[in-house]
N, C-alpha and C. Protein backbone atom coordinates (compact mmCIF):
# COMPACT_ATOMS: atom_id res chain seq x y z
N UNK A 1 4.23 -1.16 9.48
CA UNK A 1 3.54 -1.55 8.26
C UNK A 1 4.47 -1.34 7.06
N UNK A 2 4.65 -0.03 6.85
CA UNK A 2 5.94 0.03 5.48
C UNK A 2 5.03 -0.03 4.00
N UNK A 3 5.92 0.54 3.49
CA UNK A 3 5.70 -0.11 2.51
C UNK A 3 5.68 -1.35 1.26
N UNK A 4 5.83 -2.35 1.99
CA UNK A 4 5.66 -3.98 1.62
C UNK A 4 4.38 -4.64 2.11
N UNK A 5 3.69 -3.46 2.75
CA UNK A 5 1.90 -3.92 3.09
C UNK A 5 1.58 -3.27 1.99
N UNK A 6 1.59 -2.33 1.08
CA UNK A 6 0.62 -1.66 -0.14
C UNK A 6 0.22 -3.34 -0.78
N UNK A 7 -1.22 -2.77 -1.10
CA UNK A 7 -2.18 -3.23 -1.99
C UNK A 7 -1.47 -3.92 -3.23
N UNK A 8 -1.43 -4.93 -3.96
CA UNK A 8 -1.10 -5.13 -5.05
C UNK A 8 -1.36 -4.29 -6.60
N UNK A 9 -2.65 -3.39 -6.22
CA UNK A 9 -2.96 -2.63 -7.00
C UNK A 9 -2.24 -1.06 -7.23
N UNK A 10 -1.68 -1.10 -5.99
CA UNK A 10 -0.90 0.22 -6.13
C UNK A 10 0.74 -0.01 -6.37
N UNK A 11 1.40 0.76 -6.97
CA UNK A 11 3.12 0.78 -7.34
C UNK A 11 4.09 1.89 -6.74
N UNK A 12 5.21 1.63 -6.30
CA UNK A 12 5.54 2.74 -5.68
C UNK A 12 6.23 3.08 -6.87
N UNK A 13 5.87 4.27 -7.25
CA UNK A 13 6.09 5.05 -8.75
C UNK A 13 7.54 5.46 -8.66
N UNK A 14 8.33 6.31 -7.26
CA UNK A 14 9.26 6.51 -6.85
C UNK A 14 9.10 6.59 -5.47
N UNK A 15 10.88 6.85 -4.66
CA UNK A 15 10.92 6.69 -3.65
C UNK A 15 12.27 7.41 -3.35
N UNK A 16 12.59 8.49 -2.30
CA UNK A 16 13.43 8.73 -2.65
C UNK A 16 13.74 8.77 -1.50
N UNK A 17 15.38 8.37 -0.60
CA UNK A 17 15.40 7.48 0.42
C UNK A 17 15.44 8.50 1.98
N UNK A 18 15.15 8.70 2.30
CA UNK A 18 14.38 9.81 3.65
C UNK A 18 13.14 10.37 3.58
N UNK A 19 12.63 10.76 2.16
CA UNK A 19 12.20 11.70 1.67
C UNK A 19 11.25 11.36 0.82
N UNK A 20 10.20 12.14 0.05
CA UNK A 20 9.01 12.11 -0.90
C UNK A 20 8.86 10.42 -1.55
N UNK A 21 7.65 9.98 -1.48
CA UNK A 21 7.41 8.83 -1.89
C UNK A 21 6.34 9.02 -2.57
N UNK A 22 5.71 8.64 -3.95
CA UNK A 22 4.90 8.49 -4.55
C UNK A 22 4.45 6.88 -5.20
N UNK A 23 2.91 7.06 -5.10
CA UNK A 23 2.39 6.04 -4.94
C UNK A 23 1.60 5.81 -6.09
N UNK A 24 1.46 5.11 -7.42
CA UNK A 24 0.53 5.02 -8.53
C UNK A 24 -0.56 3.98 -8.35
N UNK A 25 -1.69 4.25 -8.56
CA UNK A 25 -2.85 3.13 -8.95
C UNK A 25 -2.91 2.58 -9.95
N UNK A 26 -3.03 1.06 -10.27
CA UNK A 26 -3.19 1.02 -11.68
C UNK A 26 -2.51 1.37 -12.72
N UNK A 27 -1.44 1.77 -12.45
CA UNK A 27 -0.52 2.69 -13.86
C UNK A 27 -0.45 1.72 -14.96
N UNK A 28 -1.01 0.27 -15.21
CA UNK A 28 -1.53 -0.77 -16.27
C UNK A 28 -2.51 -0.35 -17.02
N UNK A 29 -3.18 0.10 -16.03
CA UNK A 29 -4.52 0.65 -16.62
C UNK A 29 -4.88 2.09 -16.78
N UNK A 30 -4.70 2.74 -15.86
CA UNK A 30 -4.57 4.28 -15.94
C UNK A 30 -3.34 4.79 -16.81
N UNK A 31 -3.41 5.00 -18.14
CA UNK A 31 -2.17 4.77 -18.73
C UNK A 31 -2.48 6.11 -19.82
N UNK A 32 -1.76 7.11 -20.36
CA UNK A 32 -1.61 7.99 -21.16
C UNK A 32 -2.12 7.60 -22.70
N UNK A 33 -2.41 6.45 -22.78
CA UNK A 33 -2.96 5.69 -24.04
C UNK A 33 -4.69 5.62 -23.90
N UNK A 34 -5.52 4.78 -22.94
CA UNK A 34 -6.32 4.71 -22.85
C UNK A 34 -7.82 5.82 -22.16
N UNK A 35 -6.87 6.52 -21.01
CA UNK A 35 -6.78 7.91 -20.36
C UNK A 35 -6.32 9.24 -20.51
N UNK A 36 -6.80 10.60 -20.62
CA UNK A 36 -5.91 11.68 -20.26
C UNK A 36 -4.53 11.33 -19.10
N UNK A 37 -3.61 12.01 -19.73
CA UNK A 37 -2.42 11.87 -18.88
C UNK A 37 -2.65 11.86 -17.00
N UNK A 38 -3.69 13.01 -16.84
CA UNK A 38 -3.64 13.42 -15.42
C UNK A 38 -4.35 12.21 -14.92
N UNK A 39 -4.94 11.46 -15.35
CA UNK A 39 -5.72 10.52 -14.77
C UNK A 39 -5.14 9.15 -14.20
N UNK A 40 -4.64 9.37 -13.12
CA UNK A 40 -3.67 8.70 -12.67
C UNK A 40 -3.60 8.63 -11.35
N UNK A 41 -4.58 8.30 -10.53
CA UNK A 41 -4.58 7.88 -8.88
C UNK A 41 -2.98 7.81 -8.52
N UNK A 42 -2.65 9.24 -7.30
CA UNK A 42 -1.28 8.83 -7.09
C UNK A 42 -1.69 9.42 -5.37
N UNK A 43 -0.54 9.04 -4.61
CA UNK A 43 -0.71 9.23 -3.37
C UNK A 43 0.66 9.95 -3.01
N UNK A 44 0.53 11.10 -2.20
CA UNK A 44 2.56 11.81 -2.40
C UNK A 44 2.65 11.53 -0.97
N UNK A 45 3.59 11.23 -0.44
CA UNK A 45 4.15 11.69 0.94
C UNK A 45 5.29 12.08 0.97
N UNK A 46 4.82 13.39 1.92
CA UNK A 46 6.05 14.38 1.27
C UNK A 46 5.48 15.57 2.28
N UNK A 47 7.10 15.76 2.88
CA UNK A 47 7.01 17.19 4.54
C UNK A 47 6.84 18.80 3.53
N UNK A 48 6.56 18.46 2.84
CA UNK A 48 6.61 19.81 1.33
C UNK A 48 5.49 20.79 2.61
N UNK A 49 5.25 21.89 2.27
CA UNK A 49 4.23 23.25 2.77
C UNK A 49 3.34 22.52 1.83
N UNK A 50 2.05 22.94 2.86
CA UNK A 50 0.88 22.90 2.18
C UNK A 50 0.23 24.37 2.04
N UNK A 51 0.79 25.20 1.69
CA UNK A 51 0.49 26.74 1.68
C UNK A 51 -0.22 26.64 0.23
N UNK A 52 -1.40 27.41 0.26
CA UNK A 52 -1.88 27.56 -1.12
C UNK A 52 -1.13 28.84 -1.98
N UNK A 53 0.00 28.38 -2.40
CA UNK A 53 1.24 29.67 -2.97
C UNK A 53 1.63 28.86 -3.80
N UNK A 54 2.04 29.47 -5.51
CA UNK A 54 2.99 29.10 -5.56
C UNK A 54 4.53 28.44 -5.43
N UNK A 55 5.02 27.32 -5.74
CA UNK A 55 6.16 26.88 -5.13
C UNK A 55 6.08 26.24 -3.26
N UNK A 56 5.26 26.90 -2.94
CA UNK A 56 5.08 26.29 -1.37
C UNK A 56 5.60 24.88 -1.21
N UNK A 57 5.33 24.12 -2.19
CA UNK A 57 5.26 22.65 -1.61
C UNK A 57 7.03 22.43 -1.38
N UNK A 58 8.00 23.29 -1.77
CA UNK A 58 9.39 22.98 -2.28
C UNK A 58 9.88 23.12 -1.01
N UNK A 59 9.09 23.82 -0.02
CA UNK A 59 9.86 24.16 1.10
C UNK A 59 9.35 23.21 2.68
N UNK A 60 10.50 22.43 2.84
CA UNK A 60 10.02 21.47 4.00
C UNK A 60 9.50 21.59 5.14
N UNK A 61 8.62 21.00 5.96
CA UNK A 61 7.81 21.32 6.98
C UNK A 61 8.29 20.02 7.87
N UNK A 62 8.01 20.59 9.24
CA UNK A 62 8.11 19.35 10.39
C UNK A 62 6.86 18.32 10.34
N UNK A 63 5.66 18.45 9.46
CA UNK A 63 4.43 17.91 9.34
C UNK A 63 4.78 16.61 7.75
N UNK A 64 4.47 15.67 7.98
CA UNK A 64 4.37 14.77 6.72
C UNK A 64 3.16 14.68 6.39
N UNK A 65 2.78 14.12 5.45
CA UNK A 65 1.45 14.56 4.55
C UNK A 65 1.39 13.14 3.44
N UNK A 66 0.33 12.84 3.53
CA UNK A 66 -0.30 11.62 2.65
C UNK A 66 -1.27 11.94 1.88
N UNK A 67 -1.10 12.50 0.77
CA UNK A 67 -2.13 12.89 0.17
C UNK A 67 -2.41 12.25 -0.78
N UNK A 68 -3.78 12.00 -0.87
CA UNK A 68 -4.38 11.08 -2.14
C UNK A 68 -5.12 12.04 -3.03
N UNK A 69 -4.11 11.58 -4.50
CA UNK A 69 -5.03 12.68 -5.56
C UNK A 69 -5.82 11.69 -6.71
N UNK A 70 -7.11 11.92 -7.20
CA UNK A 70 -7.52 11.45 -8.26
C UNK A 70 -6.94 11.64 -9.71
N UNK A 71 -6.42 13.19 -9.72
CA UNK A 71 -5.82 13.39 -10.48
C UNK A 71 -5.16 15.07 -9.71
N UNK A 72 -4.11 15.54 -10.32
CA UNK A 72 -3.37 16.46 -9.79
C UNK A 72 -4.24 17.82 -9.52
N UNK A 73 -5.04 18.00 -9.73
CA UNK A 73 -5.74 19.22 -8.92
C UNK A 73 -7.19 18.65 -8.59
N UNK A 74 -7.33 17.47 -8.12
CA UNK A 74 -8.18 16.92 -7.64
C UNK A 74 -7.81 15.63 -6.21
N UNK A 75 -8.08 17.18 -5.35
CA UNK A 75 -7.44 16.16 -4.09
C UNK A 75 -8.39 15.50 -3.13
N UNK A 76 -8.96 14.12 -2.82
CA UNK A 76 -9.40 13.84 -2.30
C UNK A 76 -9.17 12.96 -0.83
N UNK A 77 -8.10 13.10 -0.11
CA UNK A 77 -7.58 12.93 1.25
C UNK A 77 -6.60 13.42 1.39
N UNK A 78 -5.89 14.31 2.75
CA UNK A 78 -4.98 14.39 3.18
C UNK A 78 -4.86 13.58 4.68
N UNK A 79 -3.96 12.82 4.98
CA UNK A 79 -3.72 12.44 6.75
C UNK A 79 -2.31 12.89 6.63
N UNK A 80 -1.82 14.13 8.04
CA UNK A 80 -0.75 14.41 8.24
C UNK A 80 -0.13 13.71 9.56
N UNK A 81 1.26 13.77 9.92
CA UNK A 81 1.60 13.14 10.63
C UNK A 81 2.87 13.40 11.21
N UNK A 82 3.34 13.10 12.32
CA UNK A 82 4.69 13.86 12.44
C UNK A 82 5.77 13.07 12.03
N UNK A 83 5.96 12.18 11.27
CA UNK A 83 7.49 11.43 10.86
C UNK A 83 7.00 10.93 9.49
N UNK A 84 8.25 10.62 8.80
CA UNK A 84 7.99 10.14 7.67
C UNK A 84 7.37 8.55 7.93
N UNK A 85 7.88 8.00 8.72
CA UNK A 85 7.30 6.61 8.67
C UNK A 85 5.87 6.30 9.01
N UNK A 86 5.32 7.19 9.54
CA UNK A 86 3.58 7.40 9.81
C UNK A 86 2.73 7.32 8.69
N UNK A 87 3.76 8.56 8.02
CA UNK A 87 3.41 8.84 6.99
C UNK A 87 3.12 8.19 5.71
N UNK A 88 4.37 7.29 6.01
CA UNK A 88 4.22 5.90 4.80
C UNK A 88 3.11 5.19 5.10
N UNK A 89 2.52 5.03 6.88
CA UNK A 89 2.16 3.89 7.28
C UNK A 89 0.30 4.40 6.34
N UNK A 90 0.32 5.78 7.10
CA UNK A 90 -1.11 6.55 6.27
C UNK A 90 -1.38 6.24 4.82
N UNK A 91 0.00 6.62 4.64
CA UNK A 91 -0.44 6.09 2.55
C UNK A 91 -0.94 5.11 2.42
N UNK A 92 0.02 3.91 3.02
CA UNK A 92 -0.63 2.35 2.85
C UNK A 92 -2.36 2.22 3.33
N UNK A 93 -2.18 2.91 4.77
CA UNK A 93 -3.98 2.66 4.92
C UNK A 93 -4.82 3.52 3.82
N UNK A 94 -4.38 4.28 3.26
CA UNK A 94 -5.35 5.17 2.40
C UNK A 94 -5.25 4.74 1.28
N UNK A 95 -4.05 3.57 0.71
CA UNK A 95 -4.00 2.91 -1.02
C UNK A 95 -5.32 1.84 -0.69
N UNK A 96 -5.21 1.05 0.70
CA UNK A 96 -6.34 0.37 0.99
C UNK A 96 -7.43 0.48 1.09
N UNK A 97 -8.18 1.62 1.63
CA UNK A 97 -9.16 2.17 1.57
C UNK A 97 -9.45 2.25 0.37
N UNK A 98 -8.81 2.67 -0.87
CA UNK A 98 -9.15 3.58 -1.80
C UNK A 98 -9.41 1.98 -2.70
N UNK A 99 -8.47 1.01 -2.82
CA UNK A 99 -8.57 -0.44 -3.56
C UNK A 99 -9.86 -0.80 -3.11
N UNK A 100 -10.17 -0.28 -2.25
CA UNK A 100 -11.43 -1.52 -1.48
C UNK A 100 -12.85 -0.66 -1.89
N UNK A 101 -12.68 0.65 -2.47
CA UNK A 101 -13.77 1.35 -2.64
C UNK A 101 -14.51 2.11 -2.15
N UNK A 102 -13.62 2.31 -0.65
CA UNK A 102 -13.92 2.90 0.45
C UNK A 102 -13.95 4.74 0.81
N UNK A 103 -13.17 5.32 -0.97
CA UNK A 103 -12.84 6.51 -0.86
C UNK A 103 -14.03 6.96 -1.81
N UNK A 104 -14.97 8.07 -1.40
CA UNK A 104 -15.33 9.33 -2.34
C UNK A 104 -15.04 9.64 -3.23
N UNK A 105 -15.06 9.11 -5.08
CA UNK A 105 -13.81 10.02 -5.97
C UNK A 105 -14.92 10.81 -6.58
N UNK A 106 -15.99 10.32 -6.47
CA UNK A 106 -17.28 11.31 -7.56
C UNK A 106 -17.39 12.01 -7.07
N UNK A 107 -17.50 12.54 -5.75
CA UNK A 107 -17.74 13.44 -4.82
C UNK A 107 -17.16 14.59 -5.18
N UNK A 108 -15.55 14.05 -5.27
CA UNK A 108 -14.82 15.37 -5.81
C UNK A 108 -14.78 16.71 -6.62
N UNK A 109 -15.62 15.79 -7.79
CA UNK A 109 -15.70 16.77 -9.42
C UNK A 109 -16.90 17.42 -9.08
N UNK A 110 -16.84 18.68 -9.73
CA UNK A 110 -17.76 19.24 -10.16
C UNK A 110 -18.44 19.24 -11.82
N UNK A 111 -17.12 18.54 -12.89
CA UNK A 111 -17.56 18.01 -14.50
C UNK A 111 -16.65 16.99 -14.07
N UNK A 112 -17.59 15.84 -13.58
CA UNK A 112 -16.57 14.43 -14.03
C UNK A 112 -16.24 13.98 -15.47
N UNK A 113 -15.44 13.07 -15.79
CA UNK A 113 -14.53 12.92 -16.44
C UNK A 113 -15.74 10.91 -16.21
N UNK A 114 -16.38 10.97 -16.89
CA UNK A 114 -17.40 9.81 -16.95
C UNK A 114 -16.66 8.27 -16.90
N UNK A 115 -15.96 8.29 -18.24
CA UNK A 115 -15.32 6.78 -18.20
C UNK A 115 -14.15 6.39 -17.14
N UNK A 116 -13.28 7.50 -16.98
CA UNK A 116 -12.48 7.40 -15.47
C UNK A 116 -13.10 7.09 -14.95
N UNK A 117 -14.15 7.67 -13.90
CA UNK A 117 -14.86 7.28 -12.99
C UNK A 117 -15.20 5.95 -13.07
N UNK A 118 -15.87 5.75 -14.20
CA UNK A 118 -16.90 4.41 -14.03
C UNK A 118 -15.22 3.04 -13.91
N UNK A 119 -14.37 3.33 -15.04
CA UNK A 119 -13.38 2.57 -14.77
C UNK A 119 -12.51 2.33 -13.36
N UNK A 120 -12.58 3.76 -12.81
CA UNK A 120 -12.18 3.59 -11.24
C UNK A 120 -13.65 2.84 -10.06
N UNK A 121 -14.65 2.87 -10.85
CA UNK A 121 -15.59 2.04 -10.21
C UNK A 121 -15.39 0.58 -10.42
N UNK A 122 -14.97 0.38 -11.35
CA UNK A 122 -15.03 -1.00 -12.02
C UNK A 122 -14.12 -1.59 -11.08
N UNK A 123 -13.22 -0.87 -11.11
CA UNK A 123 -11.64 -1.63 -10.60
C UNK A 123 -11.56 -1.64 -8.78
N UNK A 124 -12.03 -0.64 -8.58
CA UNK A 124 -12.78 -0.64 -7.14
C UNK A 124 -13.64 -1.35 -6.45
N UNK A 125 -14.78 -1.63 -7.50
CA UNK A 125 -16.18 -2.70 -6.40
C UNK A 125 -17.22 -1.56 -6.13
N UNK A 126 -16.82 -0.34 -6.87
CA UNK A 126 -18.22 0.68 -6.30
C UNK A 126 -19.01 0.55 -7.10
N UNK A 127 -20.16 0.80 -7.29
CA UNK A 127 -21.15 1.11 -7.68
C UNK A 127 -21.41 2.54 -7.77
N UNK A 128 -22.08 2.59 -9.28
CA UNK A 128 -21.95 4.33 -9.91
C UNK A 128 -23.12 4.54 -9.13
């Protein structure tokens, strides 16, 4: 699959060539102008520790990791995997899922953040 199957809606923000790939939603629209900065659907893949520690993530693991965040301390999927290329392949199915409306993001908050939401509804196909 790779990454030349992502969604038209998602951007690969960076990419760095063995290693950590990040994935933006919308960064047209989710933008530091119209939004708080953090509000920024991104997806990391990246063999980083998932240890809840400080610094953890800096130190590499045999496990790859696709994690989809709504915003940076709001994580709503992880799929791990053993190679980086799985790993890419997970992101892509999870930018899809998430374009199609298929992901939980209200679920997440405990004080949503109202117009995000409804705008990530809009752009999604969900219904509030």
């Amino acid at each position: 699959m790779g990454l030349d199957a992502l969604p038209e809606s998602w951007t690969v923000w960076n990419e760095q060539p063995g290693g950590r790939v990040i994935l933006a939603y919308r960064p047209d629209v989710f933008d530091a102008d119209e939004f708080p900065a953090p509000c920024l659907p991104t997806i990391y893949v990246t063999n980083g520790s998932r240890a809840n520690r400080p610094g953890a993530g800096q130190y590499q693991t045999e496990e790859w990791h696709a994690t989809l965040f709504a915003e940076p301390e709001v994580e709503l999927t992880n799929e791990t995997r053993e190679s980086r290329e799985a790993a890419v392949d997970a992101a892509v199915t999870v930018a899809e899922r998430f374009a199609a409306g298929e992901i939980d993001y209200r679920g997440a908050y405990q004080e949503p953040r109202e117009a995000y939401l409804d705008e990530l509804d809009a752009r999604t196909g969900r219904e509030a």
